[in-house]
C-alpha atoms as a PDB file:
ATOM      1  CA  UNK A   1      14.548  -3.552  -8.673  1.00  0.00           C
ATOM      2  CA  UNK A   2      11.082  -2.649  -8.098  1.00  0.00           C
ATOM      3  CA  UNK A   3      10.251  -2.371 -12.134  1.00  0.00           C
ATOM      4  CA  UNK A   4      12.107  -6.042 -12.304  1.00  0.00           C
ATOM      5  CA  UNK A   5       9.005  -7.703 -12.413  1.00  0.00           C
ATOM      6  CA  UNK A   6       6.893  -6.052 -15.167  1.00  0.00           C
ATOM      7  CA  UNK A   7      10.267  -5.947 -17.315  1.00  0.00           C
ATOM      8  CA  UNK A   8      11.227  -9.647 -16.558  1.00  0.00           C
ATOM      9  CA  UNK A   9      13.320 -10.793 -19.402  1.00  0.00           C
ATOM     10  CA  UNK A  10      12.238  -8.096 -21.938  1.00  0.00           C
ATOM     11  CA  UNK A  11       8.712  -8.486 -20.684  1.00  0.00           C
ATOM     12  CA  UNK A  12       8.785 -11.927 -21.782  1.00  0.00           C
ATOM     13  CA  UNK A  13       5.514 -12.897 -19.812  1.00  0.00           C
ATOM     14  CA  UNK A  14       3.472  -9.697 -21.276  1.00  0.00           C
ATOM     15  CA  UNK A  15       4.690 -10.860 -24.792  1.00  0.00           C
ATOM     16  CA  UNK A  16       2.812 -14.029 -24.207  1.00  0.00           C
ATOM     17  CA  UNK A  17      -0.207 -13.076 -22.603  1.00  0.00           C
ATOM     18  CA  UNK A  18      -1.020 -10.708 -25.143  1.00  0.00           C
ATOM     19  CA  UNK A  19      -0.726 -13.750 -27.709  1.00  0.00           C
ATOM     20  CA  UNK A  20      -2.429 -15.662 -25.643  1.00  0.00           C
ATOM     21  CA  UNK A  21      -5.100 -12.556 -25.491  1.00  0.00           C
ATOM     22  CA  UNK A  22      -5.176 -12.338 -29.534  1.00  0.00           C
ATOM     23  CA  UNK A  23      -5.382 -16.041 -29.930  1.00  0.00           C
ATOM     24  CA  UNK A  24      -8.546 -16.223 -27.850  1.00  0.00           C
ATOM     25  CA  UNK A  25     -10.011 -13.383 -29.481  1.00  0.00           C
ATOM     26  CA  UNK A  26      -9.569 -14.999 -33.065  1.00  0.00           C
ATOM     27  CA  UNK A  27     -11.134 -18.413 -31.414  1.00  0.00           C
ATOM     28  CA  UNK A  28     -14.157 -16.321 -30.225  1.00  0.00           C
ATOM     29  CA  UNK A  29     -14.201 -14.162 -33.226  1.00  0.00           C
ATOM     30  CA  UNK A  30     -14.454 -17.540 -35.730  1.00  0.00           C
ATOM     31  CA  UNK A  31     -16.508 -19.475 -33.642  1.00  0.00           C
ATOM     32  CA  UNK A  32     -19.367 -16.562 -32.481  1.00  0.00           C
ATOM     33  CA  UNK A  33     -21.016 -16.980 -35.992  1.00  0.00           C
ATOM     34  CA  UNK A  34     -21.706 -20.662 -35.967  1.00  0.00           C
ATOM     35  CA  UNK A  35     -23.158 -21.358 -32.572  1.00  0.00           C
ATOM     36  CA  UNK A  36     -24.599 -19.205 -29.631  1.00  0.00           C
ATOM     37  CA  UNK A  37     -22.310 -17.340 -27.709  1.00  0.00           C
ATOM     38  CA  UNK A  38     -22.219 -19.184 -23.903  1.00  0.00           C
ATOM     39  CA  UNK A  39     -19.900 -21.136 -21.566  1.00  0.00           C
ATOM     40  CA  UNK A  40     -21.693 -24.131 -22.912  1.00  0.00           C
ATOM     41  CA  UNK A  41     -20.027 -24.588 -26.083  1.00  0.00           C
ATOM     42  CA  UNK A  42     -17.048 -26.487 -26.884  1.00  0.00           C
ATOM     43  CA  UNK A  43     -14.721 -22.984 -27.033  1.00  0.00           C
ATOM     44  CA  UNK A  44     -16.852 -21.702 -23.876  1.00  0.00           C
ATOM     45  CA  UNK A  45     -15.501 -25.132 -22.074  1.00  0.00           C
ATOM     46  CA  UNK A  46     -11.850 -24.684 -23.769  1.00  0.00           C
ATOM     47  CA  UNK A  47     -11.837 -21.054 -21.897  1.00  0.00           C
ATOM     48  CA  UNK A  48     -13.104 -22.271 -18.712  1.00  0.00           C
ATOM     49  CA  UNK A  49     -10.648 -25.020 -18.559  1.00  0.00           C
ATOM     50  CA  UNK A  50      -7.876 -22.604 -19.426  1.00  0.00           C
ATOM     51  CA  UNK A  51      -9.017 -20.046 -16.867  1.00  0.00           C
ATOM     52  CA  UNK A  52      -9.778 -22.442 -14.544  1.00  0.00           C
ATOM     53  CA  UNK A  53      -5.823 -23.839 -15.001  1.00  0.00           C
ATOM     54  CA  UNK A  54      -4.866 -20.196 -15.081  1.00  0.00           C
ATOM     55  CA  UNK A  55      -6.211 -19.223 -11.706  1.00  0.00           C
ATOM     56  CA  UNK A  56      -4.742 -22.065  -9.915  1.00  0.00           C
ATOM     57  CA  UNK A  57      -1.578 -21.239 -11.236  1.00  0.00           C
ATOM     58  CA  UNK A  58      -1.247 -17.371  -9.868  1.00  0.00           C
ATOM     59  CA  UNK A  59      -2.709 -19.237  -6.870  1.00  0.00           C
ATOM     60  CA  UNK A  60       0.947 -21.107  -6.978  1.00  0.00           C
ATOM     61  CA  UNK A  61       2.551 -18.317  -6.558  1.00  0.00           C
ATOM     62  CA  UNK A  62       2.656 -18.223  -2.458  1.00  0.00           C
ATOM     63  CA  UNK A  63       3.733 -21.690  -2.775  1.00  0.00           C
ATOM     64  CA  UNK A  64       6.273 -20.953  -4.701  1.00  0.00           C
ATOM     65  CA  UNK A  65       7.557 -17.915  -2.835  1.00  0.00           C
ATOM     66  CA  UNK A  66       7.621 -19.891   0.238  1.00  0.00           C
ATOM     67  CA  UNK A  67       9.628 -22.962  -1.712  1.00  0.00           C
ATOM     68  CA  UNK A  68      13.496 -21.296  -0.973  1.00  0.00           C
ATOM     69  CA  UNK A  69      15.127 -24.521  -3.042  1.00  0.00           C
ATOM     70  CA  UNK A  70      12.803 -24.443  -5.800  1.00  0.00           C
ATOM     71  CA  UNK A  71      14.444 -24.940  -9.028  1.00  0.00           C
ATOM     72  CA  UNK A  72      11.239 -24.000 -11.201  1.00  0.00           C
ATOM     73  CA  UNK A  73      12.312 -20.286 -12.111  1.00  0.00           C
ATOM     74  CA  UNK A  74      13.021 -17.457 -10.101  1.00  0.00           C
ATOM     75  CA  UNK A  75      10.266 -16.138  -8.048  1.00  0.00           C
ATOM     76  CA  UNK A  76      10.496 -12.670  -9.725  1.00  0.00           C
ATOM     77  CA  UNK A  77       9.490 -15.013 -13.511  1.00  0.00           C
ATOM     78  CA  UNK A  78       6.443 -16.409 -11.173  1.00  0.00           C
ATOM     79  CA  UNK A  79       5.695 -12.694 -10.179  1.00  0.00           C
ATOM     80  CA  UNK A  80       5.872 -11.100 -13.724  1.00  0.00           C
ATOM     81  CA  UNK A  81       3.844 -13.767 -15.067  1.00  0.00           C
ATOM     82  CA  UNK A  82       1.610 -13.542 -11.871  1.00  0.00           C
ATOM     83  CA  UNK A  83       0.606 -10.524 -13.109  1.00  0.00           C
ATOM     84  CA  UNK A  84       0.517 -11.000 -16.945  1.00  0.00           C
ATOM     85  CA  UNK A  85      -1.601 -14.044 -16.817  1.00  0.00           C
ATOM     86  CA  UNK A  86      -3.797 -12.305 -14.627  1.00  0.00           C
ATOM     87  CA  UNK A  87      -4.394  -9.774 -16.736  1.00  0.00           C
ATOM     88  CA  UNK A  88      -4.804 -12.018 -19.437  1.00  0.00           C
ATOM     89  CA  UNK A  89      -7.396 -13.715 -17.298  1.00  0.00           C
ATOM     90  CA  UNK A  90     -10.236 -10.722 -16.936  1.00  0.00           C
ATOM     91  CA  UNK A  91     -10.195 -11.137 -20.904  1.00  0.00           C
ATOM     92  CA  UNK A  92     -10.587 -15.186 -21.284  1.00  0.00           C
ATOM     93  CA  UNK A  93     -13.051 -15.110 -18.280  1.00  0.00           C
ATOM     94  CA  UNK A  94     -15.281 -12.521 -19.999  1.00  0.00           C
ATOM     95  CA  UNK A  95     -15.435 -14.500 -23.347  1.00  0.00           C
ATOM     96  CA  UNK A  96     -16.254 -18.063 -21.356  1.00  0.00           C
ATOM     97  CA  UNK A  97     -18.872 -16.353 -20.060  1.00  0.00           C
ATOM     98  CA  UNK A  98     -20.219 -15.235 -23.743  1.00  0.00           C
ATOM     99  CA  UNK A  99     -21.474 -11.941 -21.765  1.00  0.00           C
ATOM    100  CA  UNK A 100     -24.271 -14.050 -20.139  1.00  0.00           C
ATOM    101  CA  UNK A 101     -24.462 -13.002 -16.231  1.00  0.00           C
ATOM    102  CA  UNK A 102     -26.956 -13.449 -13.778  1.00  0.00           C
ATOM    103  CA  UNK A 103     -27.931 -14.333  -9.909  1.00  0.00           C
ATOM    104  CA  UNK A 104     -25.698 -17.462  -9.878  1.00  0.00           C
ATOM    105  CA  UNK A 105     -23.000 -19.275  -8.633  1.00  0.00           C
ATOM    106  CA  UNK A 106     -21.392 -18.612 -12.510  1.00  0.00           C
ATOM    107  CA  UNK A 107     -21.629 -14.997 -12.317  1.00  0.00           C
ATOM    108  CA  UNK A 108     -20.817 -14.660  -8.327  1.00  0.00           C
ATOM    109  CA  UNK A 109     -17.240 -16.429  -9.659  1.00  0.00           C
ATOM    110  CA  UNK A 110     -16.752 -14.165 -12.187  1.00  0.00           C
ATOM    111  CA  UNK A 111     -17.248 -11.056 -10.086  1.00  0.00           C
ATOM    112  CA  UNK A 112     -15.347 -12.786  -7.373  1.00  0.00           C
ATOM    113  CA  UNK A 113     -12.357 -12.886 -10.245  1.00  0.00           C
ATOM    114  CA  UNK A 114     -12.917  -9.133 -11.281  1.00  0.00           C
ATOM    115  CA  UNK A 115     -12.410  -8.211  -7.549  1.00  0.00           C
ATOM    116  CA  UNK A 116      -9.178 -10.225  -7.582  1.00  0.00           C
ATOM    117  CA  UNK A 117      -7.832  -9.251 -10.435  1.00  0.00           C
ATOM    118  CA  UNK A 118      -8.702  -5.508  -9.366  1.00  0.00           C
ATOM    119  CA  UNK A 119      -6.704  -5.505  -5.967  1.00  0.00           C
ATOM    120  CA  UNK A 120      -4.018  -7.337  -7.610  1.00  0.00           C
ATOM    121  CA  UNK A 121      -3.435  -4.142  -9.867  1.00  0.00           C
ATOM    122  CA  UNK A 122      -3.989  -1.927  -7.153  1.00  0.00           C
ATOM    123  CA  UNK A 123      -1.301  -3.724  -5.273  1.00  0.00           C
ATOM    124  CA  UNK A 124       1.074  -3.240  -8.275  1.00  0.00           C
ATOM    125  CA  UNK A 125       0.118   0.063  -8.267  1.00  0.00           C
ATOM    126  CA  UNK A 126       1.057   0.591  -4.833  1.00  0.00           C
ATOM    127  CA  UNK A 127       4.939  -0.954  -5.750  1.00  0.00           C
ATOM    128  CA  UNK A 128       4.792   1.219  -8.350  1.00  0.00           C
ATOM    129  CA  UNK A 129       4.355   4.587  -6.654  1.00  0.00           C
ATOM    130  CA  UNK A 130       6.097   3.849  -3.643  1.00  0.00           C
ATOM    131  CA  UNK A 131       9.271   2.138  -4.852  1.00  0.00           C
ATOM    132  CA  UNK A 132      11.742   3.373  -2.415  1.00  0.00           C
ATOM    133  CA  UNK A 133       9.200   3.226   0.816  1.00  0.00           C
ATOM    134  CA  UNK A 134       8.508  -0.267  -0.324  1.00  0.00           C
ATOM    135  CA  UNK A 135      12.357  -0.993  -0.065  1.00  0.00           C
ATOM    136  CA  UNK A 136      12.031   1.154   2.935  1.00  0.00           C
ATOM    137  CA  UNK A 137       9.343  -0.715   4.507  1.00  0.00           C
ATOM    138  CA  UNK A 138      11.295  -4.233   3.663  1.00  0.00           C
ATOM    139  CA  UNK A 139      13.928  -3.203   5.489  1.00  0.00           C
ATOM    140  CA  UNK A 140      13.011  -3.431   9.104  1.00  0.00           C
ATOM    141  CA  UNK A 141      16.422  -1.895  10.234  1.00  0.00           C
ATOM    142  CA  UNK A 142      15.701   1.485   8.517  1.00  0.00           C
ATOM    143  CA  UNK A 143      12.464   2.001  10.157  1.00  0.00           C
ATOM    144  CA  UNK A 144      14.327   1.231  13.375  1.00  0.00           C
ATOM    145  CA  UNK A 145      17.170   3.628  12.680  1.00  0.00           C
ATOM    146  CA  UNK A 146      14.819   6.293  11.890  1.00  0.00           C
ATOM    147  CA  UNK A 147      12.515   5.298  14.922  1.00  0.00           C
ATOM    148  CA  UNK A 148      15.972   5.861  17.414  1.00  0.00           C
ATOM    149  CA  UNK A 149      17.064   8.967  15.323  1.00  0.00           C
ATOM    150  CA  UNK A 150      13.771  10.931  16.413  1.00  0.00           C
ATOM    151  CA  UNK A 151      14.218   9.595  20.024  1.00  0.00           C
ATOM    152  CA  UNK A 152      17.669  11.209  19.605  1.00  0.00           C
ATOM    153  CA  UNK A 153      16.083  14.298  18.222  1.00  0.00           C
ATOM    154  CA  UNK A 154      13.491  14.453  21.223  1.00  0.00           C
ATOM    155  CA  UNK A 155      15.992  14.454  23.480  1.00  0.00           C
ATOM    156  CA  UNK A 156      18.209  16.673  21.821  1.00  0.00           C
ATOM    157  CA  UNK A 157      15.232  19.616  21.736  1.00  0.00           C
ATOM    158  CA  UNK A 158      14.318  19.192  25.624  1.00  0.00           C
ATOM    159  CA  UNK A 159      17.818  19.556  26.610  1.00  0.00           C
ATOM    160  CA  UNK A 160      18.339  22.621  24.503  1.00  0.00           C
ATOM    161  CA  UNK A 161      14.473  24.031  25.336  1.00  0.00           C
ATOM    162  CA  UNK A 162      15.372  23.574  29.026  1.00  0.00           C
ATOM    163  CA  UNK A 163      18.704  25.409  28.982  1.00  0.00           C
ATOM    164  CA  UNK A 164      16.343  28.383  27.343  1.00  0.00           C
ATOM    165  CA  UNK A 165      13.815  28.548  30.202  1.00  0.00           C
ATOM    166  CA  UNK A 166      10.507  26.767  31.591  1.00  0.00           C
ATOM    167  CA  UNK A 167       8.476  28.216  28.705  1.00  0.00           C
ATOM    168  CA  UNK A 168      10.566  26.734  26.313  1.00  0.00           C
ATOM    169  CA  UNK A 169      10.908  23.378  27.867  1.00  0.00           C
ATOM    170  CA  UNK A 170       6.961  22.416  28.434  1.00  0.00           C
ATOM    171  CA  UNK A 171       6.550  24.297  24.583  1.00  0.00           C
ATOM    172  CA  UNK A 172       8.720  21.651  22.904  1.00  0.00           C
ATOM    173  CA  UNK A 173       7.655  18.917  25.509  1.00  0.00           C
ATOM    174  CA  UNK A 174       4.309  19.648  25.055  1.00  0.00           C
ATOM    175  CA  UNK A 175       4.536  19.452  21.389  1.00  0.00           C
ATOM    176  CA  UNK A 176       6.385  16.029  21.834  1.00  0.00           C
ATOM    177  CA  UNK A 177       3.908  14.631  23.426  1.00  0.00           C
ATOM    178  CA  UNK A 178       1.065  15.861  21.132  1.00  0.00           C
ATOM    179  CA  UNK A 179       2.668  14.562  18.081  1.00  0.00           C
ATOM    180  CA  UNK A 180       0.285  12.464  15.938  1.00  0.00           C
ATOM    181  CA  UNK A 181       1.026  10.978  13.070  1.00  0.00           C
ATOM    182  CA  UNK A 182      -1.292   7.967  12.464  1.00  0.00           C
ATOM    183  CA  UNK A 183      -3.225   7.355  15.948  1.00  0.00           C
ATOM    184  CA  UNK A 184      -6.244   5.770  13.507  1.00  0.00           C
ATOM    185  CA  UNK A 185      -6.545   3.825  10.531  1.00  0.00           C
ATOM    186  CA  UNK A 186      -7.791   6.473   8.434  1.00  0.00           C
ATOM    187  CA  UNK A 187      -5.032   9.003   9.611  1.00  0.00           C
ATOM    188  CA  UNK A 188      -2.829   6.427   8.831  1.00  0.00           C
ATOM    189  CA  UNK A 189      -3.872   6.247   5.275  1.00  0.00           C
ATOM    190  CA  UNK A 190      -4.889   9.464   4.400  1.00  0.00           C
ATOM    191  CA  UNK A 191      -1.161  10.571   5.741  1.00  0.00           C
ATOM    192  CA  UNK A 192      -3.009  12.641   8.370  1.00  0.00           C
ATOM    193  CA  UNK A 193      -0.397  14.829  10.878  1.00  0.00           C
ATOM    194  CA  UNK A 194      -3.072  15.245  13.650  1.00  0.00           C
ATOM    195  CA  UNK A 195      -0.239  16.915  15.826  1.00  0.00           C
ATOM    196  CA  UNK A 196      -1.477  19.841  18.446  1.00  0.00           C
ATOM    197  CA  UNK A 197       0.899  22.606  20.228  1.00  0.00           C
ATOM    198  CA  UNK A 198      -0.856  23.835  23.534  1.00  0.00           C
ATOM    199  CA  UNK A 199       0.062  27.684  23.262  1.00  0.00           C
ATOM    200  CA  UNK A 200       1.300  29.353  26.744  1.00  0.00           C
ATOM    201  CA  UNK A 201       1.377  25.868  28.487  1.00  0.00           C
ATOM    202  CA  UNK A 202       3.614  27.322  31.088  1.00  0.00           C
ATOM    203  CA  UNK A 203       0.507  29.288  33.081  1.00  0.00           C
ATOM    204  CA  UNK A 204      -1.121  28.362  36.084  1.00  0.00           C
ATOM    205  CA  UNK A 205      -4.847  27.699  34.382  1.00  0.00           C
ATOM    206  CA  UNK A 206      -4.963  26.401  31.084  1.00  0.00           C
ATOM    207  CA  UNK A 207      -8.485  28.171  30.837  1.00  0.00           C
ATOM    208  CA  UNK A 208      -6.835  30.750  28.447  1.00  0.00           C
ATOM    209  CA  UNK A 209      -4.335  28.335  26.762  1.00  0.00           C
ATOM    210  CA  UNK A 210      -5.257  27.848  23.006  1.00  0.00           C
ATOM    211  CA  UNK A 211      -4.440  24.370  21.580  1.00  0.00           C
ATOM    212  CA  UNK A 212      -3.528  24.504  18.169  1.00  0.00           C
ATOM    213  CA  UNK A 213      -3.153  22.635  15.119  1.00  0.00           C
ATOM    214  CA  UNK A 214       0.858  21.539  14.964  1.00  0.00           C
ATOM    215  CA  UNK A 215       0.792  19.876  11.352  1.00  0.00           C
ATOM    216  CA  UNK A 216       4.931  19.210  10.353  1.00  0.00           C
ATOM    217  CA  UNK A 217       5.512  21.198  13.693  1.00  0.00           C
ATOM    218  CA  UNK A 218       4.973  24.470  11.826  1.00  0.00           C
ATOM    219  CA  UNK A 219       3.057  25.845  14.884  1.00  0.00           C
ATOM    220  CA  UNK A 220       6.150  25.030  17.173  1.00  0.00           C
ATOM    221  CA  UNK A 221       8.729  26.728  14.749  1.00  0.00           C
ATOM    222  CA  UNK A 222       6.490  29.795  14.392  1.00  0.00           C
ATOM    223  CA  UNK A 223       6.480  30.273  18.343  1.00  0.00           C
ATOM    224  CA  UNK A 224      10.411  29.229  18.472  1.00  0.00           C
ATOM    225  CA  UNK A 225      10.734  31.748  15.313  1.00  0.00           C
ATOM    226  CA  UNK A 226       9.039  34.641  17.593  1.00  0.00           C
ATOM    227  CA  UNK A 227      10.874  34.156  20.307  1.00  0.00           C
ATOM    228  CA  UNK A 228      14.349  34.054  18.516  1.00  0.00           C
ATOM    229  CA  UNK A 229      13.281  37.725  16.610  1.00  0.00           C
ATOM    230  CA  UNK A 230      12.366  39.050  20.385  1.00  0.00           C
ATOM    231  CA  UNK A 231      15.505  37.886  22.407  1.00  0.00           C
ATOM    232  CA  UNK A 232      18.483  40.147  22.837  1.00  0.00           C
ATOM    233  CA  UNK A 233      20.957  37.573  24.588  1.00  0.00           C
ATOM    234  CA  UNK A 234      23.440  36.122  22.545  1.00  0.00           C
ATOM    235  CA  UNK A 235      23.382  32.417  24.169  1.00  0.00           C
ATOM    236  CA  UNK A 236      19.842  32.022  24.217  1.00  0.00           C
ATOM    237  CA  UNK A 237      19.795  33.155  20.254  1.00  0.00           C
ATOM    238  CA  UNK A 238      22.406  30.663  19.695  1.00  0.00           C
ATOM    239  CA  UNK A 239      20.442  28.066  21.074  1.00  0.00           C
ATOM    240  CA  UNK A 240      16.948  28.926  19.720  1.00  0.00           C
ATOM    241  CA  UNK A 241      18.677  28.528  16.708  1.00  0.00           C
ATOM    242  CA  UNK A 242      19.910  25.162  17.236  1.00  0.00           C
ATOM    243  CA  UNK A 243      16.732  23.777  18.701  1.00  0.00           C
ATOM    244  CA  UNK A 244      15.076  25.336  15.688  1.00  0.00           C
ATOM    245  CA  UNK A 245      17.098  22.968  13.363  1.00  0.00           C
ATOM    246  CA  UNK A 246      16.834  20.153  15.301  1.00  0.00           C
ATOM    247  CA  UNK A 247      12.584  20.818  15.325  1.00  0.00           C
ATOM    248  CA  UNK A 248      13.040  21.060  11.769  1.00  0.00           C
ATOM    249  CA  UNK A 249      15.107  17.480  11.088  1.00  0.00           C
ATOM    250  CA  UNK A 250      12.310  16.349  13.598  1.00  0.00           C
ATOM    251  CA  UNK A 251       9.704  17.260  11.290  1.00  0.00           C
ATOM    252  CA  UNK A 252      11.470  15.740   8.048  1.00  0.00           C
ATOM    253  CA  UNK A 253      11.519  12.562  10.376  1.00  0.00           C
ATOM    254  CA  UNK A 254       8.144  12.718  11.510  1.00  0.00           C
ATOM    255  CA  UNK A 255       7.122  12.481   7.681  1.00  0.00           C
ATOM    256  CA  UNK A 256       8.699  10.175   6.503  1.00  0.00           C
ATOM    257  CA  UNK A 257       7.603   7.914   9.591  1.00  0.00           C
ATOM    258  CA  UNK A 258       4.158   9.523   8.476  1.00  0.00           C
ATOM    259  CA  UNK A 259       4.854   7.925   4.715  1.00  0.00           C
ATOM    260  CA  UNK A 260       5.628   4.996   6.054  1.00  0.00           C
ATOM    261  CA  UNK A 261       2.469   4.143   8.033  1.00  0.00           C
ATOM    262  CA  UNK A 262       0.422   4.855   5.085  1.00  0.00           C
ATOM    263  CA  UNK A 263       1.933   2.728   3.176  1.00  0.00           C
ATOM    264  CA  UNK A 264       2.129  -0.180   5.727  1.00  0.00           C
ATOM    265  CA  UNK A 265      -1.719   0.580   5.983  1.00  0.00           C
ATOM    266  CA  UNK A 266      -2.461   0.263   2.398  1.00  0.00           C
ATOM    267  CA  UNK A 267      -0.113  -2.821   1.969  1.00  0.00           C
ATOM    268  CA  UNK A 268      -1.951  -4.531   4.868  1.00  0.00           C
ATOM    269  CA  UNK A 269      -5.618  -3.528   3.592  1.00  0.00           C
ATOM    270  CA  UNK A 270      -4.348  -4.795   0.256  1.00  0.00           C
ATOM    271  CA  UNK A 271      -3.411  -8.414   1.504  1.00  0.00           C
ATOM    272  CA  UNK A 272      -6.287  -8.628   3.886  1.00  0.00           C
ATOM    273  CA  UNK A 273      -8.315  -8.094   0.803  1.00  0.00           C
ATOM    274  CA  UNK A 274      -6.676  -9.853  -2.235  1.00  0.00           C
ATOM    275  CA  UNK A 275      -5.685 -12.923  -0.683  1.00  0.00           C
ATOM    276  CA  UNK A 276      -9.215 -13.896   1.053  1.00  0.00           C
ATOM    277  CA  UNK A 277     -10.508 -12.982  -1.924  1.00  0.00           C
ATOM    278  CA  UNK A 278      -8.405 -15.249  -3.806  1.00  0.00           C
ATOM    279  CA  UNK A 279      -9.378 -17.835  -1.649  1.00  0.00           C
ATOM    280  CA  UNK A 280     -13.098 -17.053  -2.276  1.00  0.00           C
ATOM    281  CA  UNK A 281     -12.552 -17.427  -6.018  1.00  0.00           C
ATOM    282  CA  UNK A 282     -10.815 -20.505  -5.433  1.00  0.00           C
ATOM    283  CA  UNK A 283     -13.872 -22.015  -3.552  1.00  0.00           C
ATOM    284  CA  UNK A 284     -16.265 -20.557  -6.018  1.00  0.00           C
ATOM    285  CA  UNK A 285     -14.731 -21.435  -9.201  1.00  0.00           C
ATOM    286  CA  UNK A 286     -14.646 -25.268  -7.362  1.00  0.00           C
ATOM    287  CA  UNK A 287     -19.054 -24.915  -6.906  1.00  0.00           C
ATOM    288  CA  UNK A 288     -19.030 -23.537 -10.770  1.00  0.00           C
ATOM    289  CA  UNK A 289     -17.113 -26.498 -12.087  1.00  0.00           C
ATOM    290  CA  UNK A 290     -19.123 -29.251  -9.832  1.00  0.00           C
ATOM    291  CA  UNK A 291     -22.635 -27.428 -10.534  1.00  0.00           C
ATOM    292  CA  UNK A 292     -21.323 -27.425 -14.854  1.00  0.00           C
ATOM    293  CA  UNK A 293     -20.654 -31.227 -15.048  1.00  0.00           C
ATOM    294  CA  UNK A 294     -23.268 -32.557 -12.598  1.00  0.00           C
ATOM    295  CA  UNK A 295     -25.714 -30.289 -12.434  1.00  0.00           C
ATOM    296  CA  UNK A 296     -26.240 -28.362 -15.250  1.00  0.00           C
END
């Protein structure tokens, strides 16, 4: 599902942007010996006017997604050619401009494109990568579940720690309550397990207590490890064991809540960029035209 809209009907929309691409190339390519390349000419105006319709339509698109009895194609067609058309539009933008820039309200709407059109194919490659977290992600019920299974799991591990002894009980509580999976931004993006383990938590003065790093609770199954090789009594083997497996299930859980903040994180940084940026263009490309037929 998540390739559905770059294969759309046999990549139907990538067939026609790249004639669309060739067909503007051939324009430019016959008409660059006759006159001065610029967005002044009567091509350089046919390419604005196309990218100008161009960008309004992938500016559509949220109107479309939010129109649920729309009969004008399926919103994964609007999506794939979304993303054709705006590939197509980097291309058609360059040759308006006839490779003239400069400190202007021309160029500023260009760049303003470029950025656009650059977060847009970050954002696919964010679908891309992350295909099952994305459906993950969408599915608010999953994150949920998997929020309530490592409630379960907490649980699970204090009971068991505190049928062991005191030691074991403030260990894994301690470690509970120093898990850290995405307290910042950046942690949350960079995937960063910032969990600790305070080491000997059960003494009086936590002078000599070392706090260590706890990263996928390896620091907690080394100490639970250590004291499962040094204990002689069958029942508390037994359930070292058991609250050993349930750490590790923990763990697995804790990373794949881990995955899932990062890519919430990047999906949010990507909208809060691409669509004020869209906007942006919109309102530039607006000054470009008005400044073009009345002031230029």
């Amino acid at each position: 599902m998540h390739q559905s809209f770059i294969r759309y009907k046999n990549y139907r929309y990538a067939v026609y942007a790249t004639m669309l691409s060739f067909v503007v190339i051939i324009a430019y390519v016959l008409d660059a010996p006759y006159q001065p390349v610029n967005g002044g000419t009567f091509l350089g105006y046919t390419l604005g006017t196309l990218g100008a319709f161009i960008i309004v339509f992938l500016m559509w698109l949220g109107v479309r997604k939010r129109s649920y009895y729309s009969s004008l194609g399926s919103v994964t067609g609007w999506l794939s050619a979304h993303i054709y058309l705006g590939l197509a539009l980097f291309l058609i933008a360059t040759l308006h401009s006839g490779f003239q820039f400069g400190w202007n309200i021309h160029t500023l709407t260009y760049v303003l494109m470029c950025l656009v059109i650059g977060s847009g194919c970050w954002g696919i490659y964010t679908y891309l990568k992350y295909p099952s977290l994305m459906a993950q992600f969408r599915n608010e019920s999953s994150h949920t579940e998997v929020s309530e299974n490592l409630r379960d799991l907490d649980q699970q591990a204090l009971r068991l720690a505190t049928s062991i002894d005191k030691q074991s009980h403030e260990l894994v509580a301690d470690a509970i309550r120093r898990t850290d999976i995405g307290a910042s931004l950046w942690a949350q993006l960079s995937a960063k397990d910032g969990s600790k383990l305070m080491i000997n938590s059960d003494k009086q003065s936590t002078d000599t207590a070392n706090i260590v790093d706890n990263k996928e609770q390896h620091a907690l199954i080394v100490t639970l490890a250590g004291k499962l090789a040094g204990s002689t009594n069958v029942d508390e083997i037994t359930s070292i064991q058991e609250l050993l497996e349930i750490t590790g299930n923990r763990a697995a859980l804790l990373k794949k809540l881990q995955k899932e903040k990062q890519l919430q994180s990047l999906l949010q940084i990507w909208l809060f960029v691409h669509l004020p940026l869209s906007f942006a263009l919109l309102a530039a490309l607006a000054i470009h035209i008005t400044t073009v037929f009345f002031y230029w």
